[in-house]
Protein backbone atom coordinates (compact mmCIF):
# COMPACT_ATOMS: atom_id res chain seq x y z
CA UNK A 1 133.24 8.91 166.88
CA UNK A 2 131.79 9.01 170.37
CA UNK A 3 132.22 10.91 173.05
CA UNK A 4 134.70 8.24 175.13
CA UNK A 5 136.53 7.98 171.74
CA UNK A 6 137.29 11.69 170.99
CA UNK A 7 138.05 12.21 174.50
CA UNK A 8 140.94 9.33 174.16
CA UNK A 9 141.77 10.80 170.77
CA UNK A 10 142.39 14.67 172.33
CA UNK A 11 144.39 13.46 175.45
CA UNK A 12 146.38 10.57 172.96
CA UNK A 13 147.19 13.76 171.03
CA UNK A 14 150.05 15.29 173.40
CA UNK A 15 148.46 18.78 173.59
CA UNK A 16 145.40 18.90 175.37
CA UNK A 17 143.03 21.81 176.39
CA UNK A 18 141.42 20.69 179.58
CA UNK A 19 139.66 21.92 182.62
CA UNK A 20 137.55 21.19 185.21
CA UNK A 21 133.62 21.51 185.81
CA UNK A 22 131.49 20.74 188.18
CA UNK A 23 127.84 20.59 188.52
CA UNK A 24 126.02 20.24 191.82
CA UNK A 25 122.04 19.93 192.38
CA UNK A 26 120.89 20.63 195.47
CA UNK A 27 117.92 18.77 196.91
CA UNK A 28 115.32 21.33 196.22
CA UNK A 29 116.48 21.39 192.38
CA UNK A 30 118.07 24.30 192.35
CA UNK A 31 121.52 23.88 190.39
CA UNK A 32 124.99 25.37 190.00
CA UNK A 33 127.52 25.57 187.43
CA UNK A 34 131.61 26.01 188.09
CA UNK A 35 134.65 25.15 186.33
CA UNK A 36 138.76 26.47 187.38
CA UNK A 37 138.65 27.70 183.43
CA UNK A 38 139.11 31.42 182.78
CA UNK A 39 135.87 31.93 181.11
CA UNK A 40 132.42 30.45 181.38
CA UNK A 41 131.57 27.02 179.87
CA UNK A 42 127.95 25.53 178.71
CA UNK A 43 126.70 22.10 178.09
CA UNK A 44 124.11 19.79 179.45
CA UNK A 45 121.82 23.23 179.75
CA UNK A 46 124.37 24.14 182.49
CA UNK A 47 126.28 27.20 182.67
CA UNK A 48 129.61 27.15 184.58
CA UNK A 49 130.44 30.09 186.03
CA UNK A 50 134.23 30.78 186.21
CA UNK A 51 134.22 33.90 188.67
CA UNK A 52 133.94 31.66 191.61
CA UNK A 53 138.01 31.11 191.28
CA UNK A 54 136.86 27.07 192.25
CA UNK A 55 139.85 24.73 191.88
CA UNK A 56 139.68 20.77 193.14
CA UNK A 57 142.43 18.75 195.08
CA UNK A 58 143.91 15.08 193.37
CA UNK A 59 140.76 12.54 193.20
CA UNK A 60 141.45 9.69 194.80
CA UNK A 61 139.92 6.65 193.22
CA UNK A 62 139.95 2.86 193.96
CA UNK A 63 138.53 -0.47 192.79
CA UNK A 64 135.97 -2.57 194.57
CA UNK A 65 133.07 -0.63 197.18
CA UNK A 66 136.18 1.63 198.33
CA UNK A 67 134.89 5.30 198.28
CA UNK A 68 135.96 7.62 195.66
CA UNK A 69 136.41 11.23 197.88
CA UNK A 70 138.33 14.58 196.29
CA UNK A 71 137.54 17.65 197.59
CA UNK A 72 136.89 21.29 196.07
CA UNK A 73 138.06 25.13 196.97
CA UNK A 74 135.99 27.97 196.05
CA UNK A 75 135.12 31.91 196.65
CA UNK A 76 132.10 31.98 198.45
CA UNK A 77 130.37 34.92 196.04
CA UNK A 78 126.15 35.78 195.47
CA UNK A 79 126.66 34.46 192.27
CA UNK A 80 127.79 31.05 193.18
CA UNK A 81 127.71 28.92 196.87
CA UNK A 82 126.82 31.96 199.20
CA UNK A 83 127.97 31.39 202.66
CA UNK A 84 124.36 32.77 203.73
CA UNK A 85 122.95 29.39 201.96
CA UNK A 86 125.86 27.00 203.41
CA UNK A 87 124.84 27.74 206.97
CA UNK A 88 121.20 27.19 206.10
CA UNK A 89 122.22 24.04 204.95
CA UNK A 90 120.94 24.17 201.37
CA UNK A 91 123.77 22.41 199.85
CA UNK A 92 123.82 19.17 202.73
CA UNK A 93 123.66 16.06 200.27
CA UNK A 94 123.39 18.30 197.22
CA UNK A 95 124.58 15.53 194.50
CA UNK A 96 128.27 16.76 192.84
CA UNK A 97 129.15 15.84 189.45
CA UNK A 98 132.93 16.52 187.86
CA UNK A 99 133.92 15.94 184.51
CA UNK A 100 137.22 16.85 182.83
CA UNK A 101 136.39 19.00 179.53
CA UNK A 102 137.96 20.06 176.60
CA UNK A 103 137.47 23.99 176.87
CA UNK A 104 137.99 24.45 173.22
CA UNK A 105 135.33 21.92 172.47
CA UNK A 106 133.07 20.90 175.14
CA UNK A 107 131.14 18.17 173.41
CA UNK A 108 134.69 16.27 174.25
CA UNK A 109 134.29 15.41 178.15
CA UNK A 110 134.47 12.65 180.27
CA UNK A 111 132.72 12.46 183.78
CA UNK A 112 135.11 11.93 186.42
CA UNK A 113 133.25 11.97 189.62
CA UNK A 114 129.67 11.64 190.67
CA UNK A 115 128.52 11.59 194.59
CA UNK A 116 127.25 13.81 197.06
CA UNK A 117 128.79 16.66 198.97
CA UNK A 118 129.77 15.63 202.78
CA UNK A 119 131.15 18.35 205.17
CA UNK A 120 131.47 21.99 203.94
CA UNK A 121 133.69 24.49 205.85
CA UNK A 122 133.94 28.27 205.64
CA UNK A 123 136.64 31.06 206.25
CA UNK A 124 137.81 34.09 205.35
CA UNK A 125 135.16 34.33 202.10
CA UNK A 126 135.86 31.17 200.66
CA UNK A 127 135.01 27.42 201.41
CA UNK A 128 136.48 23.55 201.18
CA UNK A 129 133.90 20.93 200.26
CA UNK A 130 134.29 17.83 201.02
CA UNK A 131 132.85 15.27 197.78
CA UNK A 132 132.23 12.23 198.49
CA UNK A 133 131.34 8.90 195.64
CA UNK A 134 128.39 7.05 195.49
CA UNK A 135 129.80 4.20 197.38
CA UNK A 136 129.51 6.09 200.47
CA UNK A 137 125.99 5.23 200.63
CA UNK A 138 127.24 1.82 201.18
CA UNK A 139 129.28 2.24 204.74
CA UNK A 140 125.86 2.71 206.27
CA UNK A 141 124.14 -0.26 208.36
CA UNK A 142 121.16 -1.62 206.66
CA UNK A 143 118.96 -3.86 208.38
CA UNK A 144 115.57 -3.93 210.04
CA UNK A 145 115.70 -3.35 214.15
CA UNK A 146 113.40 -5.34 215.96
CA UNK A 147 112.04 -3.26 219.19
CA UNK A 148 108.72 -2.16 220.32
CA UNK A 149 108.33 1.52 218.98
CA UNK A 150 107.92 1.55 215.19
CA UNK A 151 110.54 2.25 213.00
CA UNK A 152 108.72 3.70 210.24
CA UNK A 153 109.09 7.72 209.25
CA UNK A 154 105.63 9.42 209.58
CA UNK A 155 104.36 9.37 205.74
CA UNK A 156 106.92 7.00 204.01
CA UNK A 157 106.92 4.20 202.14
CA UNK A 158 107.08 1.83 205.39
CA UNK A 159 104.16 4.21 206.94
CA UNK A 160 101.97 4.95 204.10
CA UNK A 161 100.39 6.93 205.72
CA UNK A 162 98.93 10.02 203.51
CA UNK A 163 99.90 13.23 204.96
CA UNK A 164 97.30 15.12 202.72
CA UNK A 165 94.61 13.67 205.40
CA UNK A 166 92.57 16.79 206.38
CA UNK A 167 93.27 17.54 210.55
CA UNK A 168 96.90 16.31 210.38
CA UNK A 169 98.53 19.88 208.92
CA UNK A 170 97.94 23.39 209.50
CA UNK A 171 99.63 25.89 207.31
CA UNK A 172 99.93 29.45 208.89
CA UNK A 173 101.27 32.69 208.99
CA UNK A 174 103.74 33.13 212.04
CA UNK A 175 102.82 35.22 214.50
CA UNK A 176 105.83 35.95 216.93
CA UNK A 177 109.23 34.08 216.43
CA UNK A 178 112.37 33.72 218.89
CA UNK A 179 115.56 32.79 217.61
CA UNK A 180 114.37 31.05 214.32
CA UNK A 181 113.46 28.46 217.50
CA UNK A 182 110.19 29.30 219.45
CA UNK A 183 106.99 30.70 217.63
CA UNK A 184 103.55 31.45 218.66
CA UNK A 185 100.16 31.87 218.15
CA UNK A 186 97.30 33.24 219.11
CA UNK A 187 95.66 30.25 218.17
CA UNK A 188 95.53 27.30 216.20
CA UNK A 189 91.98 26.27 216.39
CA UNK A 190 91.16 22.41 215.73
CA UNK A 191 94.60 21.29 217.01
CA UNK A 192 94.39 20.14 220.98
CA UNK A 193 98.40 20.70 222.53
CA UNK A 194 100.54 18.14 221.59
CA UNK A 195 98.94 17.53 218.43
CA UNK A 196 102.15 18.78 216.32
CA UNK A 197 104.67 17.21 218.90
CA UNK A 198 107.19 14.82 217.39
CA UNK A 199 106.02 16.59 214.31
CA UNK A 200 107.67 18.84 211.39
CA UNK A 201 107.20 22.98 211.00
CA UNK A 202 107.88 23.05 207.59
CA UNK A 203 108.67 26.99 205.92
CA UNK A 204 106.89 27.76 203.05
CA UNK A 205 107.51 31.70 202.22
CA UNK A 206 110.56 34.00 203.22
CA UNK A 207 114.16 33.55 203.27
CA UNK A 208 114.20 29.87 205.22
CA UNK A 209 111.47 28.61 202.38
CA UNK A 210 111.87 24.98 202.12
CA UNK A 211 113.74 24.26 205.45
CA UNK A 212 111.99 22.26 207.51
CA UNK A 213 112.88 21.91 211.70
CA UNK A 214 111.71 18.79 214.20
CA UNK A 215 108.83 20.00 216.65
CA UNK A 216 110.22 19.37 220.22
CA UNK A 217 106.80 20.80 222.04
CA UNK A 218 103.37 22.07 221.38
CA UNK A 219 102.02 23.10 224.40
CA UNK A 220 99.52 25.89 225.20
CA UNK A 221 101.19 29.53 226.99
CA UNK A 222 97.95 31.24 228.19
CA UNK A 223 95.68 32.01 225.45
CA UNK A 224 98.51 31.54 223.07
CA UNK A 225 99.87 28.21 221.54
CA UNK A 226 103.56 27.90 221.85
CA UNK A 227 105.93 25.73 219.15
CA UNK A 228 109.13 24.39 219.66
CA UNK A 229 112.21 23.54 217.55
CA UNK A 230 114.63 20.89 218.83
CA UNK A 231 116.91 23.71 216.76
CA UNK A 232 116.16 26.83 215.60
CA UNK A 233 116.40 26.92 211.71
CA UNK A 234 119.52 27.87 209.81
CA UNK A 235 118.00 30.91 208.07
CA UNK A 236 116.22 34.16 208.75
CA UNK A 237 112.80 33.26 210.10
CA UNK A 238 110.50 36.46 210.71
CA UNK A 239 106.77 37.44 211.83
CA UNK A 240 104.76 36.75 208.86
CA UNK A 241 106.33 33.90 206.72
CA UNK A 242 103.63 31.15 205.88
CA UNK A 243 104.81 27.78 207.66
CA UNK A 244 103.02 24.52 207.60
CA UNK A 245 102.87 22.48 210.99
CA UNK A 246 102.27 18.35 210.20
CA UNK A 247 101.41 15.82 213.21
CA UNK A 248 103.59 14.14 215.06
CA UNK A 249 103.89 10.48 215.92
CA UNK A 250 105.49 9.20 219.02
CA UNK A 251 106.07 5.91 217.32
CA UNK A 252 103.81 3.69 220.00
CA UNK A 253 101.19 1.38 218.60
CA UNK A 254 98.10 3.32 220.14
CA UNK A 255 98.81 6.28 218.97
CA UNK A 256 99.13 4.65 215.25
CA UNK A 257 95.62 3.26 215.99
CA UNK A 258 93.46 5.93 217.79
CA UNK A 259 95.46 9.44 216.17
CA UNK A 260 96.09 8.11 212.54
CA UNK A 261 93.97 4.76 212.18
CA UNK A 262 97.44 3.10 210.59
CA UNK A 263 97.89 -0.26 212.65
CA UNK A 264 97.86 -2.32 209.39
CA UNK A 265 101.03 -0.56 209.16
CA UNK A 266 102.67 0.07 212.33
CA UNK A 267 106.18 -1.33 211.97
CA UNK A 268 107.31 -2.14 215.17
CA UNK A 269 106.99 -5.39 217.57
CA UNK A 270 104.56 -4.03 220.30
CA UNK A 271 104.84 -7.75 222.07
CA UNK A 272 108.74 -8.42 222.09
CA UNK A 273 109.42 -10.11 224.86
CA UNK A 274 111.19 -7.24 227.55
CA UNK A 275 114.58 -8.22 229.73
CA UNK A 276 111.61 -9.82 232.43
CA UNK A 277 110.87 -12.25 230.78
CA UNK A 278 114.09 -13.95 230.15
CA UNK A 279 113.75 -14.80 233.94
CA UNK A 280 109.65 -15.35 234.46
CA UNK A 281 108.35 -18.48 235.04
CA UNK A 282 105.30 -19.92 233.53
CA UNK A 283 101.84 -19.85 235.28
CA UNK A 284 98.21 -20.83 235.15
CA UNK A 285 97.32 -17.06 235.16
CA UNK A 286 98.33 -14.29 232.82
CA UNK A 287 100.37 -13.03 231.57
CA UNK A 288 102.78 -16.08 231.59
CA UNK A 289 100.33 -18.55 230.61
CA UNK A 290 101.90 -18.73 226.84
CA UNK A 291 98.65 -17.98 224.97
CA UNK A 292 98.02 -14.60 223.27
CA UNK A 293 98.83 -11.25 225.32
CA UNK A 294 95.81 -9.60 223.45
């Protein structure tokens, strides 16, 4: 008998023993075990943890690309989702799975729910997550946009360009921070300002380790070199944690052929015709002779 078939076989039965658990990965790997039974539960190598009191509303469920949402209620505790970790925003997109388990057997289970976990609020020690199905990857637009600047994230598949290139990080210790926001150096020889703008400051020891912020400026203060966050990072960022700075990319085609020799794959449209044009006339001289503009 399989799994689906003993599952069908305890609930047919009248008397059931069931409970909830939930496991949810987070994007670094890390992962968490809960269930609203009175003890803890194991399978799958998980452990779920009964302390943190979590309990789920009614999942709602449909046919067709609608999106499967429920939503969960828990103690926010060291031992399970601390509210330290929410606000550094660990958990954002952490993938959620449910299943509905027979406590007295747990090799009888059937998975409920899989998706990711959407908006997470806090108060008075304990939290409501929002879950959201799989399908909700679907209510995005897809497409490719057609404009001059590329469209491509620095290093991805579109880019491809290798990040590993020696000159285009720097990993260092921090010298002075402001508000998890603003840090500086005495220097940061082999990097001319601006080097790092448009660029990622990526935390690699400490309590933020593994958060990452967008570079806003890198501009010289003195003799020091300045960095700034377009926000300051959701954790506790002191003098002293190792952080690694990667180059920026303002998305225009020069820079993708003089600062990272990538024009092979520069994916924007550099020559789209601009709002002028739709009311230029043609001439004998450039540009508007028709022929090539380079």
């Amino acid at each position: 008998m399989n799994m689906g078939e003993a599952f069908r076989v305890h609930v047919a039965g009248g008397v059931t023993t069931l409970c909830r658990c939930w496991a949810v990965t987070r994007k670094d790997g890390v992962q968490y075990g809960f269930t609203d039974h009175d003890r803890d539960l194991g399978f799958d190598d998980i452990t779920f943890r009964a302390e943190t009191g979590l309990s789920a509303a009614t999942l709602q469920q449909a046919t067709g690309l609608s999106v499967d949402n429920t939503e969960a209620l828990g103690a926010l505790t060291d031992a399970g989702l601390s509210e330290a970790e929410i606000e550094a925003g660990r958990f954002d997109g952490a993938e959620v799975r449910a299943w509905l388990v027979n406590w007295a057997d747990v090799s009888v289970r059937r998975l409920q729910f899989r998706g990711t976990i959407g908006e997470i609020q806090r108060a008075g020690g304990a939290f409501r997550a929002d879950l959201r199905g799989l399908t909700q990857a679907l209510n995005r637009p897809l497409g490719r946009i057609y404009q001059k600047p590329c469209t491509a994230v620095l290093g991805d598949s579109r880019c491809r360009f290798n990040m590993a290139t020696a000159g285009y990080a720097a990993e260092n210790v921090i010298g002075k921070v402001e508000e998890a926001q603003v840090f500086r150096w005495d220097d940061l020889a082999g990097f001319e300002p601006g080097w790092f703008a448009r660029g990622r400051l990526v935390v690699i020891s400490g309590a933020g380790a593994g958060l990452w912020g967008l570079i806003k400026r890198d501009r010289s203060d003195g003799d020091a070199r300045v960095i700034e966050l377009w926000e300051p990072l959701r954790a506790g960022i002191v003098s002293g944690d190792a952080v690694r700075l990667e180059a920026g990319c303002d998305k225009q085609m020069e820079t993708c052929r003089l600062k990272f020799n990538n024009l092979l794959n520069y994916q924007g449209f550099p020559d789209i015709p601009g709002e002028d044009w739709v009311v230029a006339v043609p001439k004998s001289t450039k540009p508007n002779t028709g022929g090539s503009l380079r």
